[in-house]
Protein backbone atom coordinates (compact mmCIF):
# COMPACT_ATOMS: atom_id res chain seq x y z
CA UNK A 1 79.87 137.09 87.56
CA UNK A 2 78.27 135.02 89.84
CA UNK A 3 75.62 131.92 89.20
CA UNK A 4 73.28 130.11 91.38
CA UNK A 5 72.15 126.48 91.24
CA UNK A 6 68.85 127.41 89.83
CA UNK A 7 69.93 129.71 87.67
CA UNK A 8 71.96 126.98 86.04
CA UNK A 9 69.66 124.59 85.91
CA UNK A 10 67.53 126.98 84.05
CA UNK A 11 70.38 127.10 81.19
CA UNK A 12 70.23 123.33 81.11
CA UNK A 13 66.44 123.12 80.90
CA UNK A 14 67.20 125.99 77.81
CA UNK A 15 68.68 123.11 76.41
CA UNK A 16 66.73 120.32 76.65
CA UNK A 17 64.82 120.76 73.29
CA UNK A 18 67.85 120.43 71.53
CA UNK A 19 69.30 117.75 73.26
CA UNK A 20 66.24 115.93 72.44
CA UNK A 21 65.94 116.82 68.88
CA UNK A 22 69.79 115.41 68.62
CA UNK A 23 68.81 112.37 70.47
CA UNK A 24 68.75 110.39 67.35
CA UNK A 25 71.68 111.33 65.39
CA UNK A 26 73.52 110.93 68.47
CA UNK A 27 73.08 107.68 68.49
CA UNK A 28 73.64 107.37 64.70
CA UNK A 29 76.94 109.24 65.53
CA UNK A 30 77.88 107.42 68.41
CA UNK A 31 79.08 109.80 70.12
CA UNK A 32 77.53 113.32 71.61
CA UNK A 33 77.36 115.83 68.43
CA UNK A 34 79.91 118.25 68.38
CA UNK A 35 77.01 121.29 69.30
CA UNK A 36 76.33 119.46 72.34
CA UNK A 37 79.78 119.78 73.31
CA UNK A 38 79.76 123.19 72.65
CA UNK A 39 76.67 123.84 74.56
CA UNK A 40 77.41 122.36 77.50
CA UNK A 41 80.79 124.18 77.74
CA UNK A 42 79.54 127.46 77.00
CA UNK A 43 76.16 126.90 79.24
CA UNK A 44 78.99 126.53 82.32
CA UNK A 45 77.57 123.18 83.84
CA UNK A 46 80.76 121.05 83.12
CA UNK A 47 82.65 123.55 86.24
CA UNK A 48 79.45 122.23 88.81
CA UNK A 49 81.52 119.82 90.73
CA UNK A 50 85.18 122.06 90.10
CA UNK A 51 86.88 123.56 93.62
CA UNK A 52 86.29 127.27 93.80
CA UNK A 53 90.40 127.54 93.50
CA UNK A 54 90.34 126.41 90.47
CA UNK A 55 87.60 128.68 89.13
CA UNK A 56 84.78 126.14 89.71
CA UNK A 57 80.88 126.51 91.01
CA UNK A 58 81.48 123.21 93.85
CA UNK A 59 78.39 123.21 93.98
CA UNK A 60 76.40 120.10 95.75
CA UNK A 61 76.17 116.74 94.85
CA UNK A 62 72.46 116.92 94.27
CA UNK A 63 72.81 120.07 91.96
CA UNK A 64 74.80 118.06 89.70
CA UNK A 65 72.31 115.31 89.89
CA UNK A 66 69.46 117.85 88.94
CA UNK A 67 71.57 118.31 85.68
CA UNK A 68 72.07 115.18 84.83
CA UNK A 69 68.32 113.94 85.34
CA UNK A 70 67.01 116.86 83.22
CA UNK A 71 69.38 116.08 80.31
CA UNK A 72 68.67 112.34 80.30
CA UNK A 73 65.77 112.69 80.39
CA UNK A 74 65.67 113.88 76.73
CA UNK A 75 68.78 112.00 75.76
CA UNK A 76 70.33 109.56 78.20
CA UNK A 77 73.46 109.09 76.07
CA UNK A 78 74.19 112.81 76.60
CA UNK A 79 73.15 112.78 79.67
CA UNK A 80 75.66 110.25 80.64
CA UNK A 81 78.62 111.88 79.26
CA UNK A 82 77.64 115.15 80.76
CA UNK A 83 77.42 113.55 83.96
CA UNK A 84 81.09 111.87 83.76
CA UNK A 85 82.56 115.09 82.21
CA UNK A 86 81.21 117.14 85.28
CA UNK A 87 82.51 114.41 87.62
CA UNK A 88 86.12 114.24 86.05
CA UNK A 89 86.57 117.67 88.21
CA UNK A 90 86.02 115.27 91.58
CA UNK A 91 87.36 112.08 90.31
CA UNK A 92 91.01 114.41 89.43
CA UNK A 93 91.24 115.06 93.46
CA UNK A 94 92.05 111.83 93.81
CA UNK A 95 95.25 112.78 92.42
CA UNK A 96 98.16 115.37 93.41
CA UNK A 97 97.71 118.88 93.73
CA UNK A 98 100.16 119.22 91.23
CA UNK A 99 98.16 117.31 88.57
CA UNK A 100 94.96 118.90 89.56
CA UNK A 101 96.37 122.57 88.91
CA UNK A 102 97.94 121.72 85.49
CA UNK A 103 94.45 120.16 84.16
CA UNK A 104 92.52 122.88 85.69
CA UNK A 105 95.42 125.89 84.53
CA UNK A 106 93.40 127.12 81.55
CA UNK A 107 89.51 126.33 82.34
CA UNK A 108 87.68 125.47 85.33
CA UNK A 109 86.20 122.03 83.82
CA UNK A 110 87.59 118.69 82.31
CA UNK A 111 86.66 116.62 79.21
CA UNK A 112 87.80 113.27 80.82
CA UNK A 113 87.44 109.81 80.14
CA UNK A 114 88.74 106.51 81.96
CA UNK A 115 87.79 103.20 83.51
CA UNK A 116 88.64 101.24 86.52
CA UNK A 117 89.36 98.09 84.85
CA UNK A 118 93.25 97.60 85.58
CA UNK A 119 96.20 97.44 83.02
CA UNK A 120 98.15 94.40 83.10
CA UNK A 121 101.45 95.87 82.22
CA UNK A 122 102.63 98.65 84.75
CA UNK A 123 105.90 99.13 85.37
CA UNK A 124 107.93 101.40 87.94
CA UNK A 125 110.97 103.44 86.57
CA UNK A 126 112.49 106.41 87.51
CA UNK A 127 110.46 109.41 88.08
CA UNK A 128 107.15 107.17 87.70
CA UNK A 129 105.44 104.18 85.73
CA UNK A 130 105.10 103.30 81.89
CA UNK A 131 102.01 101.90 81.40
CA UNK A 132 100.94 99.51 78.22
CA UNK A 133 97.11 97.97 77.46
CA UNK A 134 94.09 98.57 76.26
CA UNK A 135 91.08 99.08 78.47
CA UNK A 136 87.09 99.41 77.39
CA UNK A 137 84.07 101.35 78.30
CA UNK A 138 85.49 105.09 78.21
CA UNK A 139 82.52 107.03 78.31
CA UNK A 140 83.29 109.77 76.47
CA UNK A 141 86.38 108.91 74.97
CA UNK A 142 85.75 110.99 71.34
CA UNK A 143 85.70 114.35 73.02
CA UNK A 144 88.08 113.85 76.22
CA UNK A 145 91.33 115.99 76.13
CA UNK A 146 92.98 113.22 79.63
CA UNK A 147 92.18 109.36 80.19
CA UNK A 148 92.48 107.76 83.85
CA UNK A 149 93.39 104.36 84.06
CA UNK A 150 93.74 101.84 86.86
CA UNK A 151 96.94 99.94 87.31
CA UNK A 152 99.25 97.89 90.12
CA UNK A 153 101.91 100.05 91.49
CA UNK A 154 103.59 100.18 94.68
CA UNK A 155 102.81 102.18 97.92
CA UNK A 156 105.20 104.37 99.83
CA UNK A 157 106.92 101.16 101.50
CA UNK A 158 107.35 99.50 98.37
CA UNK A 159 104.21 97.05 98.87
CA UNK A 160 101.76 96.74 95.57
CA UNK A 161 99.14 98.93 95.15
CA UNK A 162 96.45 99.98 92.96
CA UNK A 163 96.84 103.60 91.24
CA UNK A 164 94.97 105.36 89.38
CA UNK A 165 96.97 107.11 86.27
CA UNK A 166 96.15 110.34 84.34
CA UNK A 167 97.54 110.46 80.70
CA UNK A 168 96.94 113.29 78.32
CA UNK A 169 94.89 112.22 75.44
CA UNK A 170 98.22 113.00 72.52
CA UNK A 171 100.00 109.66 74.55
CA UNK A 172 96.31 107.74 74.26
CA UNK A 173 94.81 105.77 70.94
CA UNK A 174 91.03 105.78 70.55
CA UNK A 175 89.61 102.16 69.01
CA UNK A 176 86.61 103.13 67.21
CA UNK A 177 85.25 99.92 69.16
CA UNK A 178 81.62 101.69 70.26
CA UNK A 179 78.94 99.22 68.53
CA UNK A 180 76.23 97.86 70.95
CA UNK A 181 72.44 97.74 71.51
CA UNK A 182 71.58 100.78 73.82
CA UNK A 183 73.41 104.02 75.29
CA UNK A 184 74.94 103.85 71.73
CA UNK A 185 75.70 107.76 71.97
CA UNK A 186 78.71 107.84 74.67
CA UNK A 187 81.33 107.22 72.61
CA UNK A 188 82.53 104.67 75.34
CA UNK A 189 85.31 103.28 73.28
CA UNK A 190 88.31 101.07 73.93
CA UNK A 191 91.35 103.04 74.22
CA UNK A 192 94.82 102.28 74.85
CA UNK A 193 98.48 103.03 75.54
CA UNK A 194 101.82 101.96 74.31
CA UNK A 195 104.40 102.27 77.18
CA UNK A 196 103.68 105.96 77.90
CA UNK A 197 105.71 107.29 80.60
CA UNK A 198 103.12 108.98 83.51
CA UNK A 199 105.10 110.87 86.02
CA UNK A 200 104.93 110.23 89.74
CA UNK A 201 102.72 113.29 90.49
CA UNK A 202 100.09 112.23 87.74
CA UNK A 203 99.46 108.97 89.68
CA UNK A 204 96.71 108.13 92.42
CA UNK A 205 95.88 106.07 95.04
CA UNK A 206 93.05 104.01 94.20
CA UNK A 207 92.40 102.25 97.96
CA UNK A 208 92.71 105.34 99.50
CA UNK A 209 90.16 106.56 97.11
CA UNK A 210 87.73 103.94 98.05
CA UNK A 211 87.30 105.80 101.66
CA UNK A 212 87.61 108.90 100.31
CA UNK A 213 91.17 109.85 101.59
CA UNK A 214 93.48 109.97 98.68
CA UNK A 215 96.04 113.58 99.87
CA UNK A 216 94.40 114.90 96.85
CA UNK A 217 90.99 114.67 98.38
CA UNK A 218 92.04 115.83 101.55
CA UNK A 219 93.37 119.20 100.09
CA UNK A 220 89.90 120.68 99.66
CA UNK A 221 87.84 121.27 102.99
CA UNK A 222 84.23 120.68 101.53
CA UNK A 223 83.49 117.07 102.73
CA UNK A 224 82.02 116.59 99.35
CA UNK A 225 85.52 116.16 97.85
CA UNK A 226 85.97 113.23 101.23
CA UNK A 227 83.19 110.94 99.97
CA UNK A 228 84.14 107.02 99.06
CA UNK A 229 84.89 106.82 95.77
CA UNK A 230 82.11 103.68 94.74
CA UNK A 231 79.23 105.75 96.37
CA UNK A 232 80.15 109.09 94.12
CA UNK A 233 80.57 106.90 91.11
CA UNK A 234 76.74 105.38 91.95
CA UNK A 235 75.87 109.27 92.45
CA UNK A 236 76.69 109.79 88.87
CA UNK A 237 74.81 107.58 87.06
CA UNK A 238 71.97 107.00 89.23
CA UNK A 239 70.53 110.12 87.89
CA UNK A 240 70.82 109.18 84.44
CA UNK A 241 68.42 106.12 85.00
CA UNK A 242 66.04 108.04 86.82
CA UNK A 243 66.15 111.12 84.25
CA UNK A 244 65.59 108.26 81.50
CA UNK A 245 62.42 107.20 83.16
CA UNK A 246 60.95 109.99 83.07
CA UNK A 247 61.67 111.00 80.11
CA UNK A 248 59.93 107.49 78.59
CA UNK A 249 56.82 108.15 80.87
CA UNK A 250 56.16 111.76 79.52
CA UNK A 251 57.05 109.69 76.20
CA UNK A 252 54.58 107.14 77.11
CA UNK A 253 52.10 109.95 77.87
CA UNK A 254 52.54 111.63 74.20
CA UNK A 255 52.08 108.18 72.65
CA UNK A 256 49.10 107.18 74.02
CA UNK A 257 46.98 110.08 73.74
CA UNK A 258 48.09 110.03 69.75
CA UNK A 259 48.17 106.17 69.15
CA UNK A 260 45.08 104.81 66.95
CA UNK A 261 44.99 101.09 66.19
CA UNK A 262 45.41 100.14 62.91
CA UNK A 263 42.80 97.64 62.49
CA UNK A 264 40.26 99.30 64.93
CA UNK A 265 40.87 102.41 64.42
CA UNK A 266 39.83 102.88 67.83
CA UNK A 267 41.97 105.40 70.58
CA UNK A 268 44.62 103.99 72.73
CA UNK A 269 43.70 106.53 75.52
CA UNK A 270 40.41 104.85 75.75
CA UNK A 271 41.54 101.20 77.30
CA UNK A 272 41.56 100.26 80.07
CA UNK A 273 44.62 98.48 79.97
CA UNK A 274 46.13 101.61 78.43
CA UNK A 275 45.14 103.98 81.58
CA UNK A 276 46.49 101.24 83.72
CA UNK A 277 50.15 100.95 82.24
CA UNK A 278 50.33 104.96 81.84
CA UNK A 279 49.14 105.04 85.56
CA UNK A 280 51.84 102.81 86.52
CA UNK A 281 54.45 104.43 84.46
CA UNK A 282 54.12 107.39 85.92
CA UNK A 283 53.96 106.31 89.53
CA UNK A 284 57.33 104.15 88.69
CA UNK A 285 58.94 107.71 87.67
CA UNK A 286 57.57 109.62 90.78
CA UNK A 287 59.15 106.67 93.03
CA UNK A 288 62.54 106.77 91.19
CA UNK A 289 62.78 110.38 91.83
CA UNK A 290 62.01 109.91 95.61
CA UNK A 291 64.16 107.08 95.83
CA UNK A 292 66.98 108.84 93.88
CA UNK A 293 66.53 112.20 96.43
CA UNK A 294 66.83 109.91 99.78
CA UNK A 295 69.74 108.38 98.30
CA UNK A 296 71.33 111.85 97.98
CA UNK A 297 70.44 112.55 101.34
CA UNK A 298 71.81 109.65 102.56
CA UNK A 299 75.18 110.18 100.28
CA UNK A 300 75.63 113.41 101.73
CA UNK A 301 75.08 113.40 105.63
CA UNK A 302 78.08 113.29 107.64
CA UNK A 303 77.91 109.74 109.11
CA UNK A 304 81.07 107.96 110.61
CA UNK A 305 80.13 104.27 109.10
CA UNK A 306 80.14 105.91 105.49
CA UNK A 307 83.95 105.01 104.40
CA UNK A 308 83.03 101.63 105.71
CA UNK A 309 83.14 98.69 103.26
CA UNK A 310 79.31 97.47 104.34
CA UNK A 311 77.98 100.62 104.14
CA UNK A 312 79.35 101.27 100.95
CA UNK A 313 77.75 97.93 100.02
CA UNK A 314 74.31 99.42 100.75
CA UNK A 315 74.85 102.68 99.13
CA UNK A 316 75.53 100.67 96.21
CA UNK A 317 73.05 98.38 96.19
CA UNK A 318 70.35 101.13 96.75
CA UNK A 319 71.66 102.57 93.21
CA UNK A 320 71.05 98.67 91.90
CA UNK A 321 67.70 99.08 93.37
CA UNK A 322 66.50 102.32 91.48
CA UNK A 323 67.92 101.19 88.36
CA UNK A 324 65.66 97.74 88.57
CA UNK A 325 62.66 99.34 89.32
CA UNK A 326 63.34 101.30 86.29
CA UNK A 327 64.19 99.02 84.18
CA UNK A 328 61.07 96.79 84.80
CA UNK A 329 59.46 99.64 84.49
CA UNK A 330 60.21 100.79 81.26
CA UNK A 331 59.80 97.01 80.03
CA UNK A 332 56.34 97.30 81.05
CA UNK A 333 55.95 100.56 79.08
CA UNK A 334 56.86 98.63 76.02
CA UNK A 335 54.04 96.19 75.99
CA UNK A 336 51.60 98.83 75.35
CA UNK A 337 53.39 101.30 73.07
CA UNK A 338 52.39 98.94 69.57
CA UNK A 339 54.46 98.25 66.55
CA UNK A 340 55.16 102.01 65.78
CA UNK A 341 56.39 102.36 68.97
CA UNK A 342 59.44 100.74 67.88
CA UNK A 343 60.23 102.75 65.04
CA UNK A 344 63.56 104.32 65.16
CA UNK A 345 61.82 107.84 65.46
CA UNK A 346 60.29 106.71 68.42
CA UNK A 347 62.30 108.00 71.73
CA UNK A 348 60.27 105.18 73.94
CA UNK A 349 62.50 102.26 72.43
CA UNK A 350 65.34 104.35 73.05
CA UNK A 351 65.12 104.70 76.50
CA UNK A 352 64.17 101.32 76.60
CA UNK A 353 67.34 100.00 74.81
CA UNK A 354 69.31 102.68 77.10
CA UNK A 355 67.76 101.25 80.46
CA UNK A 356 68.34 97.55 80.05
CA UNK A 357 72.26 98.50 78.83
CA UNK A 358 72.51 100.39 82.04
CA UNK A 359 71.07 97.77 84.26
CA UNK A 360 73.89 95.53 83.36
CA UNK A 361 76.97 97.77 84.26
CA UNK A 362 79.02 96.92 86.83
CA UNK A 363 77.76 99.68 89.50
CA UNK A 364 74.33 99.12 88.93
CA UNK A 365 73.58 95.49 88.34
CA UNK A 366 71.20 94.37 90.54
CA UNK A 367 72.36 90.96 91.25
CA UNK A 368 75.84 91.46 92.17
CA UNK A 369 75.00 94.04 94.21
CA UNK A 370 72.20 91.89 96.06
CA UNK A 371 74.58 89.47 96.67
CA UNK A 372 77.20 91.41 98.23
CA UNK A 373 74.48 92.63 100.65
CA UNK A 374 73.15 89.36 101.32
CA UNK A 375 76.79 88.27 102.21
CA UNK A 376 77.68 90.88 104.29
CA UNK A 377 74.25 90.50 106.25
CA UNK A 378 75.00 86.57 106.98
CA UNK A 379 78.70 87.40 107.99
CA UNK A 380 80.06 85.42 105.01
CA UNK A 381 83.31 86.76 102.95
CA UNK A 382 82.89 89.87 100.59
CA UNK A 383 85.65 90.02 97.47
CA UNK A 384 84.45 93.71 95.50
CA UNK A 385 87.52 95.77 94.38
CA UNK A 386 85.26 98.52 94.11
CA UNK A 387 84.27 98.36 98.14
């Protein structure tokens, strides 16, 4: 049977309200709840990004995005997972056709986890590599069944190389190593390996990747599958930033209309300076969202510049952008929400623990990617190994 975009976004929005009302203990688990795993298998949105060959929707870029934004926006932790779980089914064309068929032989999704921070020990033998290390931040590490990780190898003449490598999760070790101050809920634990043997075919090319033509990308016809890899990576988690916004300013919207001073006793909704943050707060959330749907349109127009480094530099730094104005934001929010507002039970400092985490990663960090830009613009040298 057959499903259309909307018709699985209305499954997702079936599932918000309990996404929402497991926001909290999936913090407290650290992980996404085993339900939630279940639910999003069985609701069919982890096979969104999957090639039709393999028994997946490929559906758009954007229609993934929809997903995400609607689930973070009651949970950004889950939404967050969900988002990297939907775009293992991409991220795997980077490698052979020979891996992609034996992940995808029994469903048409993947519970994968991974980072690009390299290995340090990599080492060529016959028939492929053995790999040893430990890597962090593998979002959704508790529930993934194959781990990428990034590594020096050689290229076809023999020259080094970055790779990619995909390793089933019996040859990978989860640290329970997941303790920090926001986005608590991925289950982004260290992980590592022990000389595990990963044959040639389950191997990569990571710089190939980074212009979008890695053989394994090139085996599909949708130009989807031929984006850059940094620009799809920002098209993953953009969403959950912009879903987390407005999920605090609908938040923000409950809270003030119920919030009574203690002292005072008098109604939050009736200040001034009350009307004035809520008004902002919901004009920050309707500019994310336009932002967010111009950088899809950008992400997705055939344009011959787009495998170039500079404009890969702008793609990213347009994702920094959305996630500052967010972030600031949501700080804002804060300074009106009162003492109760900070209750655990409250979802407002959730999001706002879960917005300044994510405007500190790598891809979204606003100063790094500021700088870049500013460096290409004056013609001085760039050094990003994710450009």
């Amino acid at each position: 049977m057959t499903i259309t975009p909307n018709e699985l976004l209305n499954r997702v929005r079936d599932l918000v309200p309990a996404i929402a009302e497991r926001a909290q203990k999936t913090e407290e688990n650290r992980a996404p709840l085993d339900e939630t795993i279940t639910d999003l298998i069985e609701s069919g949105v982890l096979a969104t990004l999957t090639p039709k060959q393999y028994g997946g929707l490929e559906f758009g870029l954007d229609v993934a995005a929809d997903i995400v934004r609607t689930l973070s926006a009651a949970c950004p932790s889950t939404g967050w997972v969900t988002s990297f779980y939907i775009g293992a089914a991409w991220r795997l064309n980077i490698f052979t056709e020979q891996a992609q068929r034996e992940v995808f032989a029994d469903k048409p999704y993947t519970l994968t986890a991974g980072t690009a921070a390299p290995l340090k020990q990599v080492e060529q033998v016959d028939g492929g590599y053995r790999i040893t290390g430990q890597t962090a931040w593998n979002s959704g590490s508790v529930h993934a069944e194959w781990f990428t990780f990034a590594g020096l190898g050689t290229d076809e003449s023999g020259n080094p190389a970055p790779l990619w490598f995909l390793v089933p999760r019996s040859d990978v070790k989860i640290l329970d190593t997941w303790y920090i101050f926001g986005m608590s809920g991925t289950g982004s634990n260290d992980v590592s390996v022990d000389n595990v043997f990963v044959p040639a075919y389950r191997t990569g090319p990571f710089a190939l990747a980074l212009a979008g033509k890695a053989p394994g990308q090139l085996l599909h016809d949708n130009p989807m599958y031929h984006l850059p890899f940094l620009p799809f990576a920002m098209a993953e988690v953009t969403p959950v930033v912009v879903g987390a916004m407005r999920g605090a300013a609908e938040a923000f919207v409950e809270r003030t209309k119920a919030r009574q001073g203690t002292l005072s006793q008098e109604k939050a909704s009736g200040k001034q300076a009350a009307q004035m943050r809520l008004g902002r707060a919901l004009a920050a959330a309707d500019t994310a969202e336009t932002l967010l749907h111009s950088f899809f349109e950008r992400l997705t127009s055939e344009r011959p510049e787009r495998a170039e480094p500079f404009d890969r530099a702008e793609m990213k730094l347009k994702a920094a952008f959305i996630t500052d104005l967010c972030r600031n934001s949501l700080n804002d929010i804060v300074r009106g929400i009162g003492g109760d507002g900070f209750r655990t039970s409250s979802p407002i400092q959730r999001f706002h623990r879960d917005l300044n985490v994510l405007g500190v990663h790598a891809f979204l960090d606003i100063d790094t990617a500021a700088e870049t830009m500013g460096r290409f613009t004056l013609d001085l040298p760039v050094s990003d190994p994710l450009l």
